[in-house]
N, C-alpha and C. Protein backbone atom coordinates (compact mmCIF):
# COMPACT_ATOMS: atom_id res chain seq x y z
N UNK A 1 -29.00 125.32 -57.83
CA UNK A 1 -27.55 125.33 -57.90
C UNK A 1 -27.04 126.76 -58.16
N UNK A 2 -27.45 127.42 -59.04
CA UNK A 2 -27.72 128.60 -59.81
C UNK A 2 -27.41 129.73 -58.32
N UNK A 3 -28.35 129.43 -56.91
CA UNK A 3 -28.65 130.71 -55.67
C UNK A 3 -27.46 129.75 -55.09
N UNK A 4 -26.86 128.86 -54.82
CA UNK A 4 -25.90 128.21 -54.01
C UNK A 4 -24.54 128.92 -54.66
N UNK A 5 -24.47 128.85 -55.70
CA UNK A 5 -23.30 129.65 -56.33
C UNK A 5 -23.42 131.17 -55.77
N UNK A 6 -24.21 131.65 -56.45
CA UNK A 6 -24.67 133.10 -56.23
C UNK A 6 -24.48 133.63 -55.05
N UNK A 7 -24.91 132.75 -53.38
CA UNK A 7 -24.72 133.07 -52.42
C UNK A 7 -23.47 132.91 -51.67
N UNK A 8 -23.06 131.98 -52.25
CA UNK A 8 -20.96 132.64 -51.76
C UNK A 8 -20.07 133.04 -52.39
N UNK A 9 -20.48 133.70 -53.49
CA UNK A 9 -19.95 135.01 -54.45
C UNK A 9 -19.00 135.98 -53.22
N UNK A 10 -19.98 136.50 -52.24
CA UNK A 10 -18.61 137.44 -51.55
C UNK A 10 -18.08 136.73 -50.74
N UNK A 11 -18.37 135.47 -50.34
CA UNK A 11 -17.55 134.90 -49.05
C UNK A 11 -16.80 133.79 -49.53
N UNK A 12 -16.62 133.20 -51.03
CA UNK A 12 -15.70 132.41 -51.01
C UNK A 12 -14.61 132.21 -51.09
N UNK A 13 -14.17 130.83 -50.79
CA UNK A 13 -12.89 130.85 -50.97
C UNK A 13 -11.98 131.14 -52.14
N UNK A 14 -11.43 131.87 -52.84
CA UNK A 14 -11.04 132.74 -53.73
C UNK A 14 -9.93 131.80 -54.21
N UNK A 15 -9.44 131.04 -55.54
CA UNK A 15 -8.20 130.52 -55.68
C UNK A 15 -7.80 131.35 -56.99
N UNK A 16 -6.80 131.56 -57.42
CA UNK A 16 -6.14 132.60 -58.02
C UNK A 16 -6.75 133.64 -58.50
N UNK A 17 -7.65 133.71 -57.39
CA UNK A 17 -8.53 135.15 -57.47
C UNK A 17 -9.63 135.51 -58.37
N UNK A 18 -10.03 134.36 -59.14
CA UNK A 18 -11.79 134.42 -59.84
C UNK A 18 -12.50 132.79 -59.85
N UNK A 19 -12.19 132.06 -59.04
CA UNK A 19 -12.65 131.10 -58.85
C UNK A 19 -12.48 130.60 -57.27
N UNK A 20 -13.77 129.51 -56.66
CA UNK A 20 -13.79 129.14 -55.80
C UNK A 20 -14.51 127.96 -55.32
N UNK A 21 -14.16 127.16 -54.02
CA UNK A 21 -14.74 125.94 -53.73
C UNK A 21 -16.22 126.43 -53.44
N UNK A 22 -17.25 125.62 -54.32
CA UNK A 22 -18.51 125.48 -54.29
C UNK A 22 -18.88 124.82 -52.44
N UNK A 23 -19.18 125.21 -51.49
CA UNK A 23 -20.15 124.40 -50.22
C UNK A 23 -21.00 123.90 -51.02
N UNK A 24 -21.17 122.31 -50.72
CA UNK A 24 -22.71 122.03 -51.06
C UNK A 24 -23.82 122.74 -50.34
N UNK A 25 -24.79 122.46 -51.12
CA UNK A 25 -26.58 122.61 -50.35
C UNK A 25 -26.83 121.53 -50.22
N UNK A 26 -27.57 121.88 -49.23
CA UNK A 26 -28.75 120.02 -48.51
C UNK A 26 -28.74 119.11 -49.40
N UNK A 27 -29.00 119.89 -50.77
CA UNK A 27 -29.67 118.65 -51.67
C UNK A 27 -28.28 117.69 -52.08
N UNK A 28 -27.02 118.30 -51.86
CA UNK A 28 -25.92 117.74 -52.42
C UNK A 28 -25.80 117.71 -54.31
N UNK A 29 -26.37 118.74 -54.26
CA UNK A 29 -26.00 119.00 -56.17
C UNK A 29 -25.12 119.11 -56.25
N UNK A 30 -24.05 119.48 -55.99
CA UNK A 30 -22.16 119.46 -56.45
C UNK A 30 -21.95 118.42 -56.40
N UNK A 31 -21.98 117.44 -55.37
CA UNK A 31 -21.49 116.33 -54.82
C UNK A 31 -22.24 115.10 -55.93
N UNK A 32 -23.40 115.56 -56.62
CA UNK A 32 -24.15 114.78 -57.26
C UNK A 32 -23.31 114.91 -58.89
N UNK A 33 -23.51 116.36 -59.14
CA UNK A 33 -22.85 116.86 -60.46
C UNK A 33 -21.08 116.28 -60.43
N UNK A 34 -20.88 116.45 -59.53
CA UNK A 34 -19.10 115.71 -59.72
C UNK A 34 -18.98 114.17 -59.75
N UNK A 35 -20.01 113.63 -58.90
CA UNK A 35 -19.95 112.29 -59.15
C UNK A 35 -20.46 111.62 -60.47
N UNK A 36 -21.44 112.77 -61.27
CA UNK A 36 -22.03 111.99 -62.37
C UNK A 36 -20.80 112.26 -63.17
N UNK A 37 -19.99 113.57 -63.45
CA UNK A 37 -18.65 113.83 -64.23
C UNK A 37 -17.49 112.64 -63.75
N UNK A 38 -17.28 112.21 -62.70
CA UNK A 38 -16.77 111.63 -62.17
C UNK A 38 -16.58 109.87 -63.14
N UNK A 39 -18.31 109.90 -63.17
CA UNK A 39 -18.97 108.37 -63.61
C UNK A 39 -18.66 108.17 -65.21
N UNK A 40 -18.65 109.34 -65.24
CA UNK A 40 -19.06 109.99 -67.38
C UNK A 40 -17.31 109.49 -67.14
N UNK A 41 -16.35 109.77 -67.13
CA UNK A 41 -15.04 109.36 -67.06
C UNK A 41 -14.64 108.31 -66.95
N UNK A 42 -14.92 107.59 -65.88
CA UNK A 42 -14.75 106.14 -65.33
C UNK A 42 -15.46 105.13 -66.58
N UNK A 43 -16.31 105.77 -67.39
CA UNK A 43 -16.96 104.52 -68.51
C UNK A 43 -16.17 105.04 -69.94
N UNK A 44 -15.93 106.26 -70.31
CA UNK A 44 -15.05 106.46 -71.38
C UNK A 44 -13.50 106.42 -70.94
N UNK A 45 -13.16 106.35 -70.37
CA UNK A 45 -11.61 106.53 -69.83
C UNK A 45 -11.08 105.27 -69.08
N UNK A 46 -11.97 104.76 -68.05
CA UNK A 46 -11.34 104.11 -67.49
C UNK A 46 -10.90 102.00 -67.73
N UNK A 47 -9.99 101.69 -66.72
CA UNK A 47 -9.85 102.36 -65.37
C UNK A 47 -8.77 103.15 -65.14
N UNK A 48 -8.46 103.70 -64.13
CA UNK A 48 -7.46 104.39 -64.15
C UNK A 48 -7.66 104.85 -62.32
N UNK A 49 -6.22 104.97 -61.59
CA UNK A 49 -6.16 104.80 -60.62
C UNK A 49 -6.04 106.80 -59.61
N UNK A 50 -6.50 106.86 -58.64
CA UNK A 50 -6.51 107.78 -58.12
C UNK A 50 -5.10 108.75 -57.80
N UNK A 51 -4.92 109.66 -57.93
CA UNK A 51 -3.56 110.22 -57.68
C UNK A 51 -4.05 110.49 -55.90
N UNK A 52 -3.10 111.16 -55.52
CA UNK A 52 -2.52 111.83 -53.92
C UNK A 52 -3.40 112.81 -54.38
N UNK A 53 -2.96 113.75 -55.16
CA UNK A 53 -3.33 115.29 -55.62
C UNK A 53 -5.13 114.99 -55.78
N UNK A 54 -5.76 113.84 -55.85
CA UNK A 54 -7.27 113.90 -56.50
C UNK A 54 -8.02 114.77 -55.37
N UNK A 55 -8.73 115.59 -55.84
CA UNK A 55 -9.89 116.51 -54.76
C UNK A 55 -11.07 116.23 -55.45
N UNK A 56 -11.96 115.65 -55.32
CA UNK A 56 -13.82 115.71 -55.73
C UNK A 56 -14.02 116.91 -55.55
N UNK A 57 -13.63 118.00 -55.44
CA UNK A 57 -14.59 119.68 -55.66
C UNK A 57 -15.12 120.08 -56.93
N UNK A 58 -16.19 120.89 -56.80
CA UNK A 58 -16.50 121.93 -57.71
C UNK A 58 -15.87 123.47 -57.29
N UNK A 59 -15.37 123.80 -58.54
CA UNK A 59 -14.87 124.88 -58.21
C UNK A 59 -16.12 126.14 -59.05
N UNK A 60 -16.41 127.24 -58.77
CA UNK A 60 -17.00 128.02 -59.09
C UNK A 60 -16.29 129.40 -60.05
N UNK A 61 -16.75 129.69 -61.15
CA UNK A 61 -15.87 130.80 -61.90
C UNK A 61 -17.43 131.31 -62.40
N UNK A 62 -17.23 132.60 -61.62
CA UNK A 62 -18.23 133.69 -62.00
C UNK A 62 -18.06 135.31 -62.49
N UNK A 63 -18.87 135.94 -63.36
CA UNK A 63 -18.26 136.60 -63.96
C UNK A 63 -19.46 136.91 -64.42
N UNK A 64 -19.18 138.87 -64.99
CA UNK A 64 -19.53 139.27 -66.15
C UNK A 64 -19.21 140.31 -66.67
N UNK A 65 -19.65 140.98 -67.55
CA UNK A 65 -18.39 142.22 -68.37
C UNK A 65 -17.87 142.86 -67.40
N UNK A 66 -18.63 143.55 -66.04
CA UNK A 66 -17.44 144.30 -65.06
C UNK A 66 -16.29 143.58 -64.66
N UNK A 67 -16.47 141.68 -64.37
CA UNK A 67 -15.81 141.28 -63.01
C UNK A 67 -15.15 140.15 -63.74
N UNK A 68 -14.93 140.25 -65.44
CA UNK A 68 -14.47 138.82 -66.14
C UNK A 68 -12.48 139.03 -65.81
N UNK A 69 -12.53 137.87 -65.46
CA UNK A 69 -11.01 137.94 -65.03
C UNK A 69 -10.24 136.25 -65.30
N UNK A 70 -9.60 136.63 -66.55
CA UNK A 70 -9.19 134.88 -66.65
C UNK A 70 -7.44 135.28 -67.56
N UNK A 71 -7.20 133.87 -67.63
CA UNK A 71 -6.11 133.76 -68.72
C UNK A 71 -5.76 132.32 -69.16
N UNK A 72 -5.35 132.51 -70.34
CA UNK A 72 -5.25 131.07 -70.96
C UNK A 72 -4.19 130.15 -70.18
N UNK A 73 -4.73 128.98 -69.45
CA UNK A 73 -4.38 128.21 -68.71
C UNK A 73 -4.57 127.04 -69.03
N UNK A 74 -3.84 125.93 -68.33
CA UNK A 74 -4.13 124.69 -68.30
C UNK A 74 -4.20 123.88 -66.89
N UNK A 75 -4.25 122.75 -66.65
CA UNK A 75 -4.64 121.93 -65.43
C UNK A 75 -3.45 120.93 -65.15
N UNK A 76 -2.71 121.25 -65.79
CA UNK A 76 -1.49 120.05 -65.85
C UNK A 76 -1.07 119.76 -64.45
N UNK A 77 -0.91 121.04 -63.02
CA UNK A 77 -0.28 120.66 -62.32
C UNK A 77 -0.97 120.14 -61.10
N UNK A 78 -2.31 120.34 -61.18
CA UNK A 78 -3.53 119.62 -60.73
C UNK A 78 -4.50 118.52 -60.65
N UNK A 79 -4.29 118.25 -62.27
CA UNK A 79 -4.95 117.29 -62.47
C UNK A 79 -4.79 116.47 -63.60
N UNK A 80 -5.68 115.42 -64.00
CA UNK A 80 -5.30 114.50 -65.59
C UNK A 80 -6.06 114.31 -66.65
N UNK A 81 -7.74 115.06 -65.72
CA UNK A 81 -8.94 115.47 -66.68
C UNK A 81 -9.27 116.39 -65.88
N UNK A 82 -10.00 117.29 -66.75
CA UNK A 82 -10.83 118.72 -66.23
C UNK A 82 -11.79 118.50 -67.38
N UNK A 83 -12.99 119.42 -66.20
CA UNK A 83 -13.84 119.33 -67.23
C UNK A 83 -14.89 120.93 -66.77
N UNK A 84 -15.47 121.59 -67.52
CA UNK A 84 -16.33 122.35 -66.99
C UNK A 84 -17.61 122.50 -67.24
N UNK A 85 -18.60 122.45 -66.26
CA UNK A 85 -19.69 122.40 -66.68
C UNK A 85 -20.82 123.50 -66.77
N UNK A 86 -21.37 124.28 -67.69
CA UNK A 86 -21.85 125.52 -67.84
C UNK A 86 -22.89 126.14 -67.17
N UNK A 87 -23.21 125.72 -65.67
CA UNK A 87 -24.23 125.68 -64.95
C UNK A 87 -25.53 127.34 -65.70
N UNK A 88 -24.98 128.45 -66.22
CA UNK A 88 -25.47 129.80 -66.30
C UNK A 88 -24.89 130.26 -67.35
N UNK A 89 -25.42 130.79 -68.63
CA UNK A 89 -25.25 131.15 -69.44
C UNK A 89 -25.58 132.30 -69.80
N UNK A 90 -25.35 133.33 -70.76
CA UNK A 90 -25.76 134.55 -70.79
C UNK A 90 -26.02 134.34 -72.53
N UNK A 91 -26.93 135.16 -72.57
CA UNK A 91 -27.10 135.29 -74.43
C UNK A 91 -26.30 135.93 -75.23
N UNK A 92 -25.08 136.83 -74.21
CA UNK A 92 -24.08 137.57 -74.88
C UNK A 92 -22.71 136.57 -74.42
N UNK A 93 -22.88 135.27 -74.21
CA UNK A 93 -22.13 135.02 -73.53
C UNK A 93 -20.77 134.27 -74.71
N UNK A 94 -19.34 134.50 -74.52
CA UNK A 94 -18.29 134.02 -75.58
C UNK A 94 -17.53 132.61 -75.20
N UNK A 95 -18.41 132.16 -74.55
CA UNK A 95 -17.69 130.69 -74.76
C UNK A 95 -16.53 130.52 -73.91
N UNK A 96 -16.17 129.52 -74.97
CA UNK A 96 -14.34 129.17 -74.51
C UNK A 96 -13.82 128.77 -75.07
N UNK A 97 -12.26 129.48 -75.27
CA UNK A 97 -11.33 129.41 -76.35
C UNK A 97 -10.79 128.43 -75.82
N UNK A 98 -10.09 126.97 -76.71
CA UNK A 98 -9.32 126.21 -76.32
C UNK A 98 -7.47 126.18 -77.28
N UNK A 99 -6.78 125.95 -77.24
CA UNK A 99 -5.28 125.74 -78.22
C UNK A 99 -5.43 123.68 -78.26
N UNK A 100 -5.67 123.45 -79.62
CA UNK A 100 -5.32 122.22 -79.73
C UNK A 100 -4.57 122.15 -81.20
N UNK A 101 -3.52 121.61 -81.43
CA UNK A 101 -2.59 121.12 -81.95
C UNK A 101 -1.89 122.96 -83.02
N UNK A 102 -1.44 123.56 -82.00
CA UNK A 102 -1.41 125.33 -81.98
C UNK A 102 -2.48 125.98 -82.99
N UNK A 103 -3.49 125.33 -82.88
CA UNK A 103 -4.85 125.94 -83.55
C UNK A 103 -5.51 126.39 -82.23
N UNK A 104 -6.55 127.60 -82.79
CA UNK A 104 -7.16 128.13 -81.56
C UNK A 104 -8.73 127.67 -82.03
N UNK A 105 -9.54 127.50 -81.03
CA UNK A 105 -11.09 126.99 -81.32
C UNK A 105 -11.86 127.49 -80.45
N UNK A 106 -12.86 128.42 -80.62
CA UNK A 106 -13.70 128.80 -79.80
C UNK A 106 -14.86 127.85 -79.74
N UNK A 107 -15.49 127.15 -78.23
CA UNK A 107 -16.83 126.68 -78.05
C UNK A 107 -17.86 127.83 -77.85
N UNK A 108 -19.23 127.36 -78.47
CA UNK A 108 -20.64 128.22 -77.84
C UNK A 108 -21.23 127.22 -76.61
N UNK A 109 -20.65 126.42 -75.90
CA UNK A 109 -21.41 125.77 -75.12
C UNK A 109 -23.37 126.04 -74.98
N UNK A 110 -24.18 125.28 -74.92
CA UNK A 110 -25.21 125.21 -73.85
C UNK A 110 -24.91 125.46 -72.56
N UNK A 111 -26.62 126.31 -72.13
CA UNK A 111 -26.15 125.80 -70.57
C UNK A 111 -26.55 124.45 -70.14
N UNK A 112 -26.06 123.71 -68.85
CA UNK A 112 -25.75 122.67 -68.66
C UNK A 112 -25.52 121.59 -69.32
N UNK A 113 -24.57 122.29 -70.16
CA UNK A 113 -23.45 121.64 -71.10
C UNK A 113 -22.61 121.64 -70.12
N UNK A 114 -21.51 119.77 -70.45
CA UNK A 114 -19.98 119.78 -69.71
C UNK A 114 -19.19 119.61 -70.92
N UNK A 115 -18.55 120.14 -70.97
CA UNK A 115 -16.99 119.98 -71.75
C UNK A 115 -15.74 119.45 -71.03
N UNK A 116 -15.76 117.96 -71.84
CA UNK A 116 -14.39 117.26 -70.44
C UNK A 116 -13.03 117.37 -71.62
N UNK A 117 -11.77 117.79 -70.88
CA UNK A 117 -10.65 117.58 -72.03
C UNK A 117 -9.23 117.42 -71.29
N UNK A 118 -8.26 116.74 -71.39
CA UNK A 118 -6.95 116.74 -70.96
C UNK A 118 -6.54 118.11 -70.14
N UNK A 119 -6.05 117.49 -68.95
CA UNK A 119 -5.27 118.68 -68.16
C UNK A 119 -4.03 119.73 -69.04
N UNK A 120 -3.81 118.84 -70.29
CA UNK A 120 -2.61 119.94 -70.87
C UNK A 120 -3.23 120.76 -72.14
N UNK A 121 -4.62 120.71 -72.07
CA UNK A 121 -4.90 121.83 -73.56
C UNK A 121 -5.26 123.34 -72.64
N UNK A 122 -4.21 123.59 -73.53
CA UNK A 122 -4.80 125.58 -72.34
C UNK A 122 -6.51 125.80 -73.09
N UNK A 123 -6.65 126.20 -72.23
CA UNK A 123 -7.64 127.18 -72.40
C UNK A 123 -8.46 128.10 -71.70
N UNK A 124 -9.23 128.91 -72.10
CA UNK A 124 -9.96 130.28 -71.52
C UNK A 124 -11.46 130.56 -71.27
N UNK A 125 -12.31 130.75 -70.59
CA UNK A 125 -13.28 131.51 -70.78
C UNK A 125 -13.27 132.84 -72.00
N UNK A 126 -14.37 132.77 -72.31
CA UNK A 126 -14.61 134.34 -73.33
C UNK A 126 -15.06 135.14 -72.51
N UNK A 127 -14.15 136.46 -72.85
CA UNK A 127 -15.17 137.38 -71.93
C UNK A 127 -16.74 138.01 -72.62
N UNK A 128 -17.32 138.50 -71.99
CA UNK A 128 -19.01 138.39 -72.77
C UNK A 128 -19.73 139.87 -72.23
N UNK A 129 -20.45 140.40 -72.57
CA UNK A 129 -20.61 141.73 -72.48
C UNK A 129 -22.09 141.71 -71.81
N UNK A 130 -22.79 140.75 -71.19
CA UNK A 130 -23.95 141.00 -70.40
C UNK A 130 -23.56 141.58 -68.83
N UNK A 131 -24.89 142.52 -68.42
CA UNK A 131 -23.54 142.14 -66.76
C UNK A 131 -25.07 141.14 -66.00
N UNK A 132 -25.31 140.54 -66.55
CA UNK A 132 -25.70 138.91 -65.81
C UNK A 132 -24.71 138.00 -65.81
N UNK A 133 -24.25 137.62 -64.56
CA UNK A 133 -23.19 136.48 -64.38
C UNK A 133 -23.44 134.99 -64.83
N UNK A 134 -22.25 134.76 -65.47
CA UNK A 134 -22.07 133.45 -66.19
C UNK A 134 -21.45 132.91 -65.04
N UNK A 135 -22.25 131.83 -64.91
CA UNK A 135 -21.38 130.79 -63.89
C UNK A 135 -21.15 129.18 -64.72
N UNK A 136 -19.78 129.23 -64.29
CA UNK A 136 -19.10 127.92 -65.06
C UNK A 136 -18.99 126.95 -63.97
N UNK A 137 -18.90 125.60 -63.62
CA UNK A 137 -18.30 124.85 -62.47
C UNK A 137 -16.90 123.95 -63.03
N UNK A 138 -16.26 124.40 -62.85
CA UNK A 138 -15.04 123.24 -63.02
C UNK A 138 -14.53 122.53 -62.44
N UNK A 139 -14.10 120.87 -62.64
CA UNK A 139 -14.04 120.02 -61.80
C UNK A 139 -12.93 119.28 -62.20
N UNK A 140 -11.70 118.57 -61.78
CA UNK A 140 -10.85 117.96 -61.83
C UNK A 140 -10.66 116.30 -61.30
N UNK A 141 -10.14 115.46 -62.07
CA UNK A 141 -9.74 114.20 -61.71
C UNK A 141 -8.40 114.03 -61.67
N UNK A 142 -7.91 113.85 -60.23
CA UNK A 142 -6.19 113.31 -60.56
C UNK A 142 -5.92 112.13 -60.63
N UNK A 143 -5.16 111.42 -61.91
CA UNK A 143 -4.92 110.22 -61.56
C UNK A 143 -3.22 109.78 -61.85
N UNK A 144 -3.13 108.63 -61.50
CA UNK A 144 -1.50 107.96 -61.57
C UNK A 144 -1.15 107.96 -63.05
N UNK A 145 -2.48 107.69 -64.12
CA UNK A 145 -2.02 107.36 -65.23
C UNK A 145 -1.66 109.42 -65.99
N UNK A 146 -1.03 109.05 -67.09
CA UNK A 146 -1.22 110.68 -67.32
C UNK A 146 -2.08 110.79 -68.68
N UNK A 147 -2.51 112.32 -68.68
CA UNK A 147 -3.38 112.39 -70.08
C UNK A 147 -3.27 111.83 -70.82
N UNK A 148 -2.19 111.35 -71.57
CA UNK A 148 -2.09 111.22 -73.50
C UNK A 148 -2.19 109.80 -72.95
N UNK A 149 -2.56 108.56 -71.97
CA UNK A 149 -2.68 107.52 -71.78
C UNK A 149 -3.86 107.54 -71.64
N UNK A 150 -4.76 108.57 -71.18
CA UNK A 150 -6.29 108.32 -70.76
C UNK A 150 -6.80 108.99 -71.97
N UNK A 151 -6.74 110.04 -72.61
CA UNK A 151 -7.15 110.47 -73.68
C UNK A 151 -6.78 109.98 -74.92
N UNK A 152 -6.71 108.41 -75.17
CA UNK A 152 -5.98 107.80 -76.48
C UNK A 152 -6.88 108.34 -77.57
N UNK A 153 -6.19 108.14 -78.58
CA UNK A 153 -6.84 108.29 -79.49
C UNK A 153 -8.13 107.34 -79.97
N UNK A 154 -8.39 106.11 -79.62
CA UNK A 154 -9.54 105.05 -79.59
C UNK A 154 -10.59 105.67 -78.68
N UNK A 155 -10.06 106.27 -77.41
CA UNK A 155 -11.54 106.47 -76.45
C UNK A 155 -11.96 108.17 -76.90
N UNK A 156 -10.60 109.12 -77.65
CA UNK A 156 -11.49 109.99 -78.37
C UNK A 156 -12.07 110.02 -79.51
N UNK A 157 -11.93 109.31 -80.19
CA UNK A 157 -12.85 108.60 -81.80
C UNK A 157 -14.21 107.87 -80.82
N UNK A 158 -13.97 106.69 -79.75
CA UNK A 158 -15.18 106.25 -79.54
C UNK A 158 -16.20 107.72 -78.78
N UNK A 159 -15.77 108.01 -78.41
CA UNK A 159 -16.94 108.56 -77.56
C UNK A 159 -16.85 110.15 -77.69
N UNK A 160 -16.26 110.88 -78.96
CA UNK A 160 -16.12 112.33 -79.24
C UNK A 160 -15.86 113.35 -78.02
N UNK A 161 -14.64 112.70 -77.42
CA UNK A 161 -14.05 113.82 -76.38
C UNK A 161 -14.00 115.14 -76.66
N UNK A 162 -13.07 114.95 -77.52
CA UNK A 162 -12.53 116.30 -77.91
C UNK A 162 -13.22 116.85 -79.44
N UNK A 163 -13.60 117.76 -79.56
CA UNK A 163 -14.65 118.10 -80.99
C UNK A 163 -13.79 118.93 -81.54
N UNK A 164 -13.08 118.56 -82.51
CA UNK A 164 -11.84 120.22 -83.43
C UNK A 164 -12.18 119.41 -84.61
């Protein structure tokens, strides 16, 4: 997954200019990794019905101290869960800052660690001082219902969505 990323670094499709749609490989690892994020949702969350806006992609965000380029964002106008999953990690690597209830929280993720959380909590990549690239995959679910209905407070006590 790791050389599939790596190899459309200069040719991808670029969306606000440091992230991009993953092509699968033969083996269909994106298509596999989004459907298992996909599945991980559908048993803590659901049901919950598909929006217009829903895309199954992996998106790709790669980076390292020369080429880190982010800002504190959220998914609100995209989607109703996001989630990212840490495909590449660096040992200098800073995580990700999230804003939940105007507290700020930095994660150390693992690699192939996913972190799934509501389309409306901003948050950031850390920038990290190796120049080995950190590759993140982030993936989105749109649905009809909206966050604070899928993220109740019962399915984040049962199943530790959100960790603050």
């Amino acid at each position: 997954m790791v050389h599939t990323v790596e190899s459309q670094i200069a040719t991808g499709n670029y969306h606000g200019g440091y992230t991009f749609v993953v092509e699968d490989n033969a083996f269909k690892d994106f298509s596999k990794l989004y459907n298992n994020f996909f599945n991980i949702c559908l048993n803590m969350f659901g049901p919950f019905s598909l929006s217009k806006l829903y895309r199954p992609n992996c998106w790709a965000n790669v980076y390292n101290k020369d080429s880190y380029r982010s800002n504190m964002h959220n998914h609100m106008r995209t989607s109703t869960i996001n989630a990212v999953f840490y495909l590449k990690m660096t040992e200098e690597d800073g995580g990700i800052s999230v804003i939940y209830n105007d507290q700020k929280f930095v994660f150390l993720p693992d690699e192939l660690e996913m972190i799934i959380m509501p389309s409306w909590m901003p948050h950031e990549p850390m920038p990290h001082n190796s120049s080995e690239n950190r590759i993140s995959i982030n993936m989105e679910i749109a649905c009809n219902e909206s966050a604070s209905s899928i993220f109740t407070e019962q399915a984040v006590k049962k199943h530790g969505v959100i960790h603050v």
